[in-house]
N, C-alpha and C. Protein backbone atom coordinates (compact mmCIF):
# COMPACT_ATOMS: atom_id res chain seq x y z
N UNK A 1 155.72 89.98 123.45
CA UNK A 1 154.52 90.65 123.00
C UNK A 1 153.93 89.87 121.81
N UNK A 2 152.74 89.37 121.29
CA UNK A 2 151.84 88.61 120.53
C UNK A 2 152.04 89.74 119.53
N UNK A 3 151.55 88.99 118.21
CA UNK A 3 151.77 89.39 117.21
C UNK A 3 150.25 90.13 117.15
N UNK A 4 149.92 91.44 115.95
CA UNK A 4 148.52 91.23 115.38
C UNK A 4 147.92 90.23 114.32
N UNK A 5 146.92 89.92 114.96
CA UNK A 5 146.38 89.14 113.90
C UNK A 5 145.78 89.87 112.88
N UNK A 6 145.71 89.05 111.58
CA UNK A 6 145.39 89.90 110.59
C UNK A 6 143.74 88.79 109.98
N UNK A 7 143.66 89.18 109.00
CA UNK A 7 142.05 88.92 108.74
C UNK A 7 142.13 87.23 108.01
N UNK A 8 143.43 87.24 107.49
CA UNK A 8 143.80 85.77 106.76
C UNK A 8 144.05 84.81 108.33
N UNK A 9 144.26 85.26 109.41
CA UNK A 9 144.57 84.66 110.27
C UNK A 9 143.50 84.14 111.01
N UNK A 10 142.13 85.06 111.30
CA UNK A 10 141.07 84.78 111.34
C UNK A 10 140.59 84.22 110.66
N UNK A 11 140.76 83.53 109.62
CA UNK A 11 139.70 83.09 109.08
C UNK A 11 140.09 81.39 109.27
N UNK A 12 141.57 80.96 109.98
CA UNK A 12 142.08 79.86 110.23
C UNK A 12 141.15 79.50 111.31
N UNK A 13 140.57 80.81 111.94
CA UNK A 13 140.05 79.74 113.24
C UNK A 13 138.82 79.30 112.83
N UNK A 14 137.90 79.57 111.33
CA UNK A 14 136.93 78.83 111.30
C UNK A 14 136.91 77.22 110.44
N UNK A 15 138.62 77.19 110.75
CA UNK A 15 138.35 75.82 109.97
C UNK A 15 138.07 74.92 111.09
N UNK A 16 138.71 75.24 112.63
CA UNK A 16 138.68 74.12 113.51
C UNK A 16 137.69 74.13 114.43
N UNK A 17 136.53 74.86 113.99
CA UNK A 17 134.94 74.66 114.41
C UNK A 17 134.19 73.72 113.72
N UNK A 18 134.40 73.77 112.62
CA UNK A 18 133.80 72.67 111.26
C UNK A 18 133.04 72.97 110.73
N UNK A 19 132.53 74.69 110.80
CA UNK A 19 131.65 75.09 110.19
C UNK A 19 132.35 76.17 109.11
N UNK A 20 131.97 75.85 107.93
CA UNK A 20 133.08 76.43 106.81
C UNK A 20 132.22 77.94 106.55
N UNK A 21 133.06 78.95 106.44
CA UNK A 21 131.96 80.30 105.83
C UNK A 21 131.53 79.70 104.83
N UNK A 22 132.09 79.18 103.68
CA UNK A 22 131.28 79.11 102.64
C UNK A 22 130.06 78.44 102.55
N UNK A 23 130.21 77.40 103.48
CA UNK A 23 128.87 76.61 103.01
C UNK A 23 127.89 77.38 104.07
N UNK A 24 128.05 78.46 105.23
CA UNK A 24 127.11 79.18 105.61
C UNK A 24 126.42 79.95 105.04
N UNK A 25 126.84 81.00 104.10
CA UNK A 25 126.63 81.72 103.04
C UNK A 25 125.95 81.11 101.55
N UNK A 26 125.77 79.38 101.62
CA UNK A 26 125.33 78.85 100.74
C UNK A 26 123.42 79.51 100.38
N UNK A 27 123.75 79.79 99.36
CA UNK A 27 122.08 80.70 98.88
C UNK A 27 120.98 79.16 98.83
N UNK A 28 119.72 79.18 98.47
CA UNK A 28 118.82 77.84 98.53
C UNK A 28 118.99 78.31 96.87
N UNK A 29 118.24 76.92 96.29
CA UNK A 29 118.07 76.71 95.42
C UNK A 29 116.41 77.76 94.51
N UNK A 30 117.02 78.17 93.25
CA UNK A 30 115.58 78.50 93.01
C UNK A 30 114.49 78.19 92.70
N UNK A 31 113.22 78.17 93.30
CA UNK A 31 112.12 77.78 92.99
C UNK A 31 110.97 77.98 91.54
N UNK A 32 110.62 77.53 90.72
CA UNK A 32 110.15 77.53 89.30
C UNK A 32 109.84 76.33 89.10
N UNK A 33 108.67 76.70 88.34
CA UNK A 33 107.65 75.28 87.88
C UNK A 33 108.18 74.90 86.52
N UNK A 34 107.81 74.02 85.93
CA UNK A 34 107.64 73.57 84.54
C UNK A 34 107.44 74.36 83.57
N UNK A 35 106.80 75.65 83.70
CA UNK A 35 107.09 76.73 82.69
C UNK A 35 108.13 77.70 82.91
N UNK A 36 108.96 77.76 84.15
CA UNK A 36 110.00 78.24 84.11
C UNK A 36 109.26 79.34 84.91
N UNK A 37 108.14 79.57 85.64
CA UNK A 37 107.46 80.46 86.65
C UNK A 37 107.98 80.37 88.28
N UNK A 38 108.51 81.76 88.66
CA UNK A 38 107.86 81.65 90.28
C UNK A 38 106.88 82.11 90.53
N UNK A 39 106.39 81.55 91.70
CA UNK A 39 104.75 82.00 92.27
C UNK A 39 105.02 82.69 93.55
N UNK A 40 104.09 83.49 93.97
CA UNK A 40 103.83 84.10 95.19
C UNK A 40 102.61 84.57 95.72
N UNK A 41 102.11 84.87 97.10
CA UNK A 41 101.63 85.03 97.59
C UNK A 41 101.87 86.82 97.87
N UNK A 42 101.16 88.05 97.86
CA UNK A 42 101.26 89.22 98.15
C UNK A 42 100.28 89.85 99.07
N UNK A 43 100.22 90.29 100.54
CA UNK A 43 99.07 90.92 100.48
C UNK A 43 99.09 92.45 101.73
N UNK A 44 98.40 92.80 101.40
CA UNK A 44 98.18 94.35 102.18
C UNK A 44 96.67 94.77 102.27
N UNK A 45 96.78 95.40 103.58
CA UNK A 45 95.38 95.40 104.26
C UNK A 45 94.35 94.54 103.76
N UNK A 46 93.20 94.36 103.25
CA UNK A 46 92.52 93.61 102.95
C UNK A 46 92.83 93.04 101.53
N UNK A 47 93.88 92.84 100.70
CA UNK A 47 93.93 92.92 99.70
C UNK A 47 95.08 91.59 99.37
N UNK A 48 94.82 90.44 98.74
CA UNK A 48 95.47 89.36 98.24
C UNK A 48 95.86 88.93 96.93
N UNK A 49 96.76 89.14 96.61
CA UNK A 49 97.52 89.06 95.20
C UNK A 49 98.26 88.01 95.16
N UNK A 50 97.81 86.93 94.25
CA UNK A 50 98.93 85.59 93.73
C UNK A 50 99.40 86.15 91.93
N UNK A 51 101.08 86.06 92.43
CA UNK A 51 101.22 86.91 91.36
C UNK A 51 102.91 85.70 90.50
N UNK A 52 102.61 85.28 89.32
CA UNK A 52 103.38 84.40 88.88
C UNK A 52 104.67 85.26 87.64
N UNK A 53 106.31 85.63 88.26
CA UNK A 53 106.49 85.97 87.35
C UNK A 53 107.80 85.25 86.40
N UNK A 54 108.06 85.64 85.29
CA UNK A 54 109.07 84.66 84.42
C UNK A 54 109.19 85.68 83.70
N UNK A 55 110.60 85.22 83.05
CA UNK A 55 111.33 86.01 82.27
C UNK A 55 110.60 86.76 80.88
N UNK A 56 110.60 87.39 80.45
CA UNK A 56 110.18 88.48 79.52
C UNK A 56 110.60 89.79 79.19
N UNK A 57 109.47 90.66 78.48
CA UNK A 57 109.90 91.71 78.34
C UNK A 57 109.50 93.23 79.31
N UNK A 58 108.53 92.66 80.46
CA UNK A 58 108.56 93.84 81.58
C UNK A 58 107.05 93.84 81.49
N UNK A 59 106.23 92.84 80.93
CA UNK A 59 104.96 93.12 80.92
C UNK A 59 103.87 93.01 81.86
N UNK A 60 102.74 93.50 82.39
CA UNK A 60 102.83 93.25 83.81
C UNK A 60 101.15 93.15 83.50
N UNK A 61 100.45 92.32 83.89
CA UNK A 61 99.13 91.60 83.69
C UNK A 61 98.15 91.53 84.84
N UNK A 62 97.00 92.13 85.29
CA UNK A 62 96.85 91.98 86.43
C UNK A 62 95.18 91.84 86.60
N UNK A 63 94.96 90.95 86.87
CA UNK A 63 93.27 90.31 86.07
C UNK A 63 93.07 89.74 84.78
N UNK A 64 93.96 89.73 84.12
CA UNK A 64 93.57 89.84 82.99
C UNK A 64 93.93 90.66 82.08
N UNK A 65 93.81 92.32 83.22
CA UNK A 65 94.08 93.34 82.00
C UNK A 65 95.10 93.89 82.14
N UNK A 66 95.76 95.02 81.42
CA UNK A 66 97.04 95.46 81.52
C UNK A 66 97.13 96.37 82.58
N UNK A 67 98.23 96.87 83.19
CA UNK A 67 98.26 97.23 84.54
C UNK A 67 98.09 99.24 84.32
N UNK A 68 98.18 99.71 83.25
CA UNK A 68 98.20 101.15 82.55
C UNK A 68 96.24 100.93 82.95
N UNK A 69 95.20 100.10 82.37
CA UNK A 69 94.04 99.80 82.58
C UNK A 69 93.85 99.65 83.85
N UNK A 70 93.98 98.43 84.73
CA UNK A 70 93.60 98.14 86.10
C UNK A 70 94.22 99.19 87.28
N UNK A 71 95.61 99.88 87.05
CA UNK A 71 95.92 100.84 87.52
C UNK A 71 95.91 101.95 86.73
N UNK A 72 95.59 102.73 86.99
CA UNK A 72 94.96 103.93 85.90
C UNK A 72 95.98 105.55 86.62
N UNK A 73 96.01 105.07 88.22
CA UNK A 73 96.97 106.58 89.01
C UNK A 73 98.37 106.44 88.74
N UNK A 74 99.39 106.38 88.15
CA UNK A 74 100.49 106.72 87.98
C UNK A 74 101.80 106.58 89.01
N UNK A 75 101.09 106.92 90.10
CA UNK A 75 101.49 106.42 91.20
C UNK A 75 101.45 104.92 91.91
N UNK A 76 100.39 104.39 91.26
CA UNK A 76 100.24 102.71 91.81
C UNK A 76 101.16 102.04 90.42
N UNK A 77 100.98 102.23 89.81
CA UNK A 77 102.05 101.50 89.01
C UNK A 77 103.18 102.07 88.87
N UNK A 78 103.92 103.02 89.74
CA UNK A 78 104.80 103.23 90.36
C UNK A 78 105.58 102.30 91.49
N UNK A 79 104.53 101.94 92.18
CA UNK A 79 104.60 101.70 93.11
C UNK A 79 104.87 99.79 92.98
N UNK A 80 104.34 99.28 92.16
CA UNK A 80 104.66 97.61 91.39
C UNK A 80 106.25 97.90 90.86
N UNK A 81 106.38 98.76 89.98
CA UNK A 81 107.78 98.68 89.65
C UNK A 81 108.71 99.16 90.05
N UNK A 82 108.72 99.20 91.83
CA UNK A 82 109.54 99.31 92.80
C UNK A 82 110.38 98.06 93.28
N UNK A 83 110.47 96.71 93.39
CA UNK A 83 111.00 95.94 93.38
C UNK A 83 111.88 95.97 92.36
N UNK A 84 111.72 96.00 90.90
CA UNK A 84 112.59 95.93 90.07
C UNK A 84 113.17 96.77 89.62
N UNK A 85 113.29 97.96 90.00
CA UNK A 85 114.34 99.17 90.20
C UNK A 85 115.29 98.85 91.29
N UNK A 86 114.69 98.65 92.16
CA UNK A 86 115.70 98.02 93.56
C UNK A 86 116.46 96.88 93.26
N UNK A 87 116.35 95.81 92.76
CA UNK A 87 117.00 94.56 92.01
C UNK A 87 117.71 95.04 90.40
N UNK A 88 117.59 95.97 90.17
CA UNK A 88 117.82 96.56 88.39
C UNK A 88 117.53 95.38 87.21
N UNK A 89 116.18 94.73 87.41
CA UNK A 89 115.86 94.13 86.60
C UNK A 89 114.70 94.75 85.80
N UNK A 90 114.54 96.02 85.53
CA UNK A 90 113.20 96.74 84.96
C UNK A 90 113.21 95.79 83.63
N UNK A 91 112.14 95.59 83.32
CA UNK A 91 111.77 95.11 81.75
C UNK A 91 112.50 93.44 81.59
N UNK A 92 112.88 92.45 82.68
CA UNK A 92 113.33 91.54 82.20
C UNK A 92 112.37 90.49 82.81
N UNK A 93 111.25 90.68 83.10
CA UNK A 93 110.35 89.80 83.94
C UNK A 93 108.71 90.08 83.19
N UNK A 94 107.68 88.78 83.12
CA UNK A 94 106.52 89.62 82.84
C UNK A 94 106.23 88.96 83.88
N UNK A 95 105.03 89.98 84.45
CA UNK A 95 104.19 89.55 85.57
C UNK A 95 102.69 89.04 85.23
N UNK A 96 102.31 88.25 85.87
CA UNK A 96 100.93 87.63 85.83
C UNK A 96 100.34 88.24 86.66
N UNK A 97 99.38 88.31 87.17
CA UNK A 97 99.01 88.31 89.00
C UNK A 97 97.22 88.43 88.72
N UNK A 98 96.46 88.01 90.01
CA UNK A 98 95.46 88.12 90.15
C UNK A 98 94.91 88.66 91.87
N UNK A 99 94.39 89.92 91.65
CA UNK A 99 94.18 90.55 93.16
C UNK A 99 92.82 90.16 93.73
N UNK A 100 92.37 89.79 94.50
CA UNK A 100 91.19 90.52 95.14
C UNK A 100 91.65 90.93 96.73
N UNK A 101 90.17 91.87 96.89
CA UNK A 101 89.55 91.94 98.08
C UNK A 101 90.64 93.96 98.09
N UNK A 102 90.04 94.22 99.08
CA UNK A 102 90.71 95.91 99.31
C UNK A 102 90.25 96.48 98.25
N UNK A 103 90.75 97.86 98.26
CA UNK A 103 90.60 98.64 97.41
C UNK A 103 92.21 98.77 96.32
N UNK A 104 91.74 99.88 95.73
CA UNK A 104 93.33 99.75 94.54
C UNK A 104 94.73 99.92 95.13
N UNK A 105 94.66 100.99 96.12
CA UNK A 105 95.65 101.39 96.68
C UNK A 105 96.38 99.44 97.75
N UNK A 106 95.30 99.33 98.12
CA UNK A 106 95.93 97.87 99.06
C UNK A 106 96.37 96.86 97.86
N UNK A 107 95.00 97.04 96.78
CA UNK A 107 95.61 95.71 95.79
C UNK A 107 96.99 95.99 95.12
N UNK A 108 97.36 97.44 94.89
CA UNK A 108 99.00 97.32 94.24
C UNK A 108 99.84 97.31 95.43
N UNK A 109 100.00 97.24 96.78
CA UNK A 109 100.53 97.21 97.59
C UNK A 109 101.01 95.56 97.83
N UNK A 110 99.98 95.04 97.32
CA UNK A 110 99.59 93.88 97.77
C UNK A 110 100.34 93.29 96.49
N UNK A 111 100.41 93.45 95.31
CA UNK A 111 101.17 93.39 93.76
C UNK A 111 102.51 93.31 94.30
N UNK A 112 102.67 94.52 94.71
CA UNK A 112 104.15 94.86 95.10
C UNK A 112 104.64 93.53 95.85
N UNK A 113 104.10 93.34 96.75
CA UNK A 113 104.50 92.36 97.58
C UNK A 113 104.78 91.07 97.46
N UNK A 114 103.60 90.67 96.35
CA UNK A 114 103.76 89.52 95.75
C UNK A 114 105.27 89.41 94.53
N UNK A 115 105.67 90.17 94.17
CA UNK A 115 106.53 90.75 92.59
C UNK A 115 107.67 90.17 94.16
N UNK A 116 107.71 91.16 94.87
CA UNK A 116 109.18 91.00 95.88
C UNK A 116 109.54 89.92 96.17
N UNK A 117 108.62 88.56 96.44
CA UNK A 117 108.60 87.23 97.54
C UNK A 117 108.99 86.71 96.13
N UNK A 118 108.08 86.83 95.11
CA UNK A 118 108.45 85.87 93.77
C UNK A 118 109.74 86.18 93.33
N UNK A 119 110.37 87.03 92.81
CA UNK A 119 111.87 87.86 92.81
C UNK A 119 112.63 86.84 93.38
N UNK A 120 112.58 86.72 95.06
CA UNK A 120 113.67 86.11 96.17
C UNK A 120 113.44 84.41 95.86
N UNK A 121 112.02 84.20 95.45
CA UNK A 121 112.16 82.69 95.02
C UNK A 121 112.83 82.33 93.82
N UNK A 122 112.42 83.31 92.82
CA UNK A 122 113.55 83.50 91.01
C UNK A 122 114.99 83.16 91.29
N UNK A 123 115.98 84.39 91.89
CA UNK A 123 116.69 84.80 92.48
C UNK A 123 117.30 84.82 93.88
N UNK A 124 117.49 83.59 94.50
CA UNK A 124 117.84 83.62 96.26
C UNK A 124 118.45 84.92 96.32
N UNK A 125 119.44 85.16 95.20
CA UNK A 125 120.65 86.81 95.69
C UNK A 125 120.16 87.82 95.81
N UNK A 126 118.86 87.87 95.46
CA UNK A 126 118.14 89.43 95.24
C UNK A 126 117.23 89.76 96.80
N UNK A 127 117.63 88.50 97.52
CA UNK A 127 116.99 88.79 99.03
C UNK A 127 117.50 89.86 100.15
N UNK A 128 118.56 90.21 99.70
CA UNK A 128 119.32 90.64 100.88
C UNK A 128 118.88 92.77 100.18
N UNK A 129 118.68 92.87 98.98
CA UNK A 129 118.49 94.17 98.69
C UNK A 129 117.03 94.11 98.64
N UNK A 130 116.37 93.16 98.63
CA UNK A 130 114.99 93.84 98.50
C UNK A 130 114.77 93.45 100.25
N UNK A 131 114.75 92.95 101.46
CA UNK A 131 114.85 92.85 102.54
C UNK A 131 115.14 94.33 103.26
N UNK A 132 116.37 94.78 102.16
CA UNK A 132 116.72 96.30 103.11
C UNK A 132 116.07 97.24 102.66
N UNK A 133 115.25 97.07 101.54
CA UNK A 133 114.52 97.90 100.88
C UNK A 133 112.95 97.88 101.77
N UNK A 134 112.32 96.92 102.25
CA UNK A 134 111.56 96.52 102.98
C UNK A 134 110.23 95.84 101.91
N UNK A 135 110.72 95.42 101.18
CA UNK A 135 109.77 94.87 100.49
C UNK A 135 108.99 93.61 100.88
N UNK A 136 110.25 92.67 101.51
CA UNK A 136 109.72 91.27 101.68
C UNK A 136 108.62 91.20 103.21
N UNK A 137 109.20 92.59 104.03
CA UNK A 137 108.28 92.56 105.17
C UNK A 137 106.74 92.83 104.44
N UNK A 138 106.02 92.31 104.94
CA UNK A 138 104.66 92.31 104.81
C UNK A 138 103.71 93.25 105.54
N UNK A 139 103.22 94.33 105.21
CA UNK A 139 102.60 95.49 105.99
C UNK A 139 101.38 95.12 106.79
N UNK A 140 101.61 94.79 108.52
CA UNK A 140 100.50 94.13 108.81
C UNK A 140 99.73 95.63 109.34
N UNK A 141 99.45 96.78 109.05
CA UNK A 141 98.53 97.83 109.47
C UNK A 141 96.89 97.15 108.27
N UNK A 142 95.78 97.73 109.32
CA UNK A 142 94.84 97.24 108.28
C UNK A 142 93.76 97.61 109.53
N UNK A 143 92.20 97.81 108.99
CA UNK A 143 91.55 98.45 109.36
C UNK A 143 90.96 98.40 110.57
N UNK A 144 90.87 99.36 111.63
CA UNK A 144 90.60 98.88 113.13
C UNK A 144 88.87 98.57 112.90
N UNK A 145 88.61 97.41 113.72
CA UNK A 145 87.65 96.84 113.66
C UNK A 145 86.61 97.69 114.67
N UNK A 146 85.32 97.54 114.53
CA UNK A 146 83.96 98.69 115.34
C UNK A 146 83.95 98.41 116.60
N UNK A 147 84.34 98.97 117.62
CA UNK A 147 83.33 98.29 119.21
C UNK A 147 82.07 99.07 119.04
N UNK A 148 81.52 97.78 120.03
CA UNK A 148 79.68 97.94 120.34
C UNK A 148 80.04 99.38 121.48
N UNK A 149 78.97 99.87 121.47
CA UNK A 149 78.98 101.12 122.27
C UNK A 149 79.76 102.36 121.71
N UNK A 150 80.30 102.32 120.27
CA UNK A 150 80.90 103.31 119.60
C UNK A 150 80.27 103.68 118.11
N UNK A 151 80.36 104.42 117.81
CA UNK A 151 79.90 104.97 116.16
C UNK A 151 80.58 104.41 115.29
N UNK A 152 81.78 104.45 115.38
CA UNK A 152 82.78 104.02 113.95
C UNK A 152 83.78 102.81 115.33
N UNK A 153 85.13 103.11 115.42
CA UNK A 153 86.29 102.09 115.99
C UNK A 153 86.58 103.33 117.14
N UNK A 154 86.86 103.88 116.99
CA UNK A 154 86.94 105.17 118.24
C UNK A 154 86.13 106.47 118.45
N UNK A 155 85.18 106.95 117.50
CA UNK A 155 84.42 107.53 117.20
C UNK A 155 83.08 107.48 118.76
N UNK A 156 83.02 108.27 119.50
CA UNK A 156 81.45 107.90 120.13
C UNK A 156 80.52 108.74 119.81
N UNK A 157 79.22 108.17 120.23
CA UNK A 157 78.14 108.96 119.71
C UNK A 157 78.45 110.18 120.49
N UNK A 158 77.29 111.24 119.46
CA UNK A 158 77.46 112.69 119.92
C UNK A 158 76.47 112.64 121.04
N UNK A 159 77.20 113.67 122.46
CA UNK A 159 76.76 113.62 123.49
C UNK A 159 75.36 114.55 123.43
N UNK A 160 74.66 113.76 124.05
CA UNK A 160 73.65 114.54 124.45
C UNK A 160 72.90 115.11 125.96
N UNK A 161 73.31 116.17 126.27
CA UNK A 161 72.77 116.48 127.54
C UNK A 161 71.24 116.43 128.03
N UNK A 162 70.20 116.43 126.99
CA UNK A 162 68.56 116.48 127.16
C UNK A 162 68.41 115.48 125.99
């Protein structure tokens, strides 16, 4: 009768494939410019955010102006400092970013998104919790476009019998 194998025993058979776990599990290198910045790309429904962040004290910049100003609902800047609750880095990053296009609700969506991708470029390790968190997916819903012969996208004109 064969013995059980145990988990140290398994792991003999990945030496004589030649592919080592460790160097599978090898993370990439992190990405940062000359000021010690990652950059990213963020966007949701009509709304595009390049958002640059580096180490600091949690400050978060967005046009120009402060994000308490440019987000004013409580809930959208809620909603930016969702990545870094999920990573437990609150307050150790300042954010840059510049939005257009959408409205507020898409442009902090679109924040968000950008903060998450820049994060995983900072940090390769912080990919695997913000991934299950669903941050790094990119929300492709966005506005159904008009057909000819309709009022709005599904909407038809009101019928008229005379």
């Amino acid at each position: 009768m064969a013995e059980a194998q145990t988990l140290t025993d398994l792991k003999d058979l990945g030496q004589g494939t030649g592919v080592e776990p460790e160097a599978a599990a090898e993370l990439p290198e992190p990405k940062r410019d000359a000021q010690g910045r990652s950059y990213a790309t963020g966007k949701r429904k009509d709304a595009v955010a390049r958002v640059w962040i580096k180490p600091g004290s949690g400050r978060v910049t967005v046009n120009g102006r402060d994000q308490e100003v440019y987000f004013a609902r409580p809930v959208l800047r809620m909603l930016i400092q969702q990545p870094f609750l999920v990573t437990e880095r609150l307050n150790q990053f300042d954010v840059d970013c510049s939005v257009t296009g959408g409205g507020l609700s898409g442009q902090a969506g679109a924040v968000r998104h950008g903060i998450s991708r820049a994060l995983v470029l900072y940090e390769p390790g912080l990919r695997s919790i913000l991934k299950r968190g669903g941050f790094i997916t990119r929300d492709s819903r966005t506005v159904e476009r008009k057909k000819y012969g309709k009022a709005k996208a599904r909407r038809s004109f009101q019928f008229s019998k005379r």
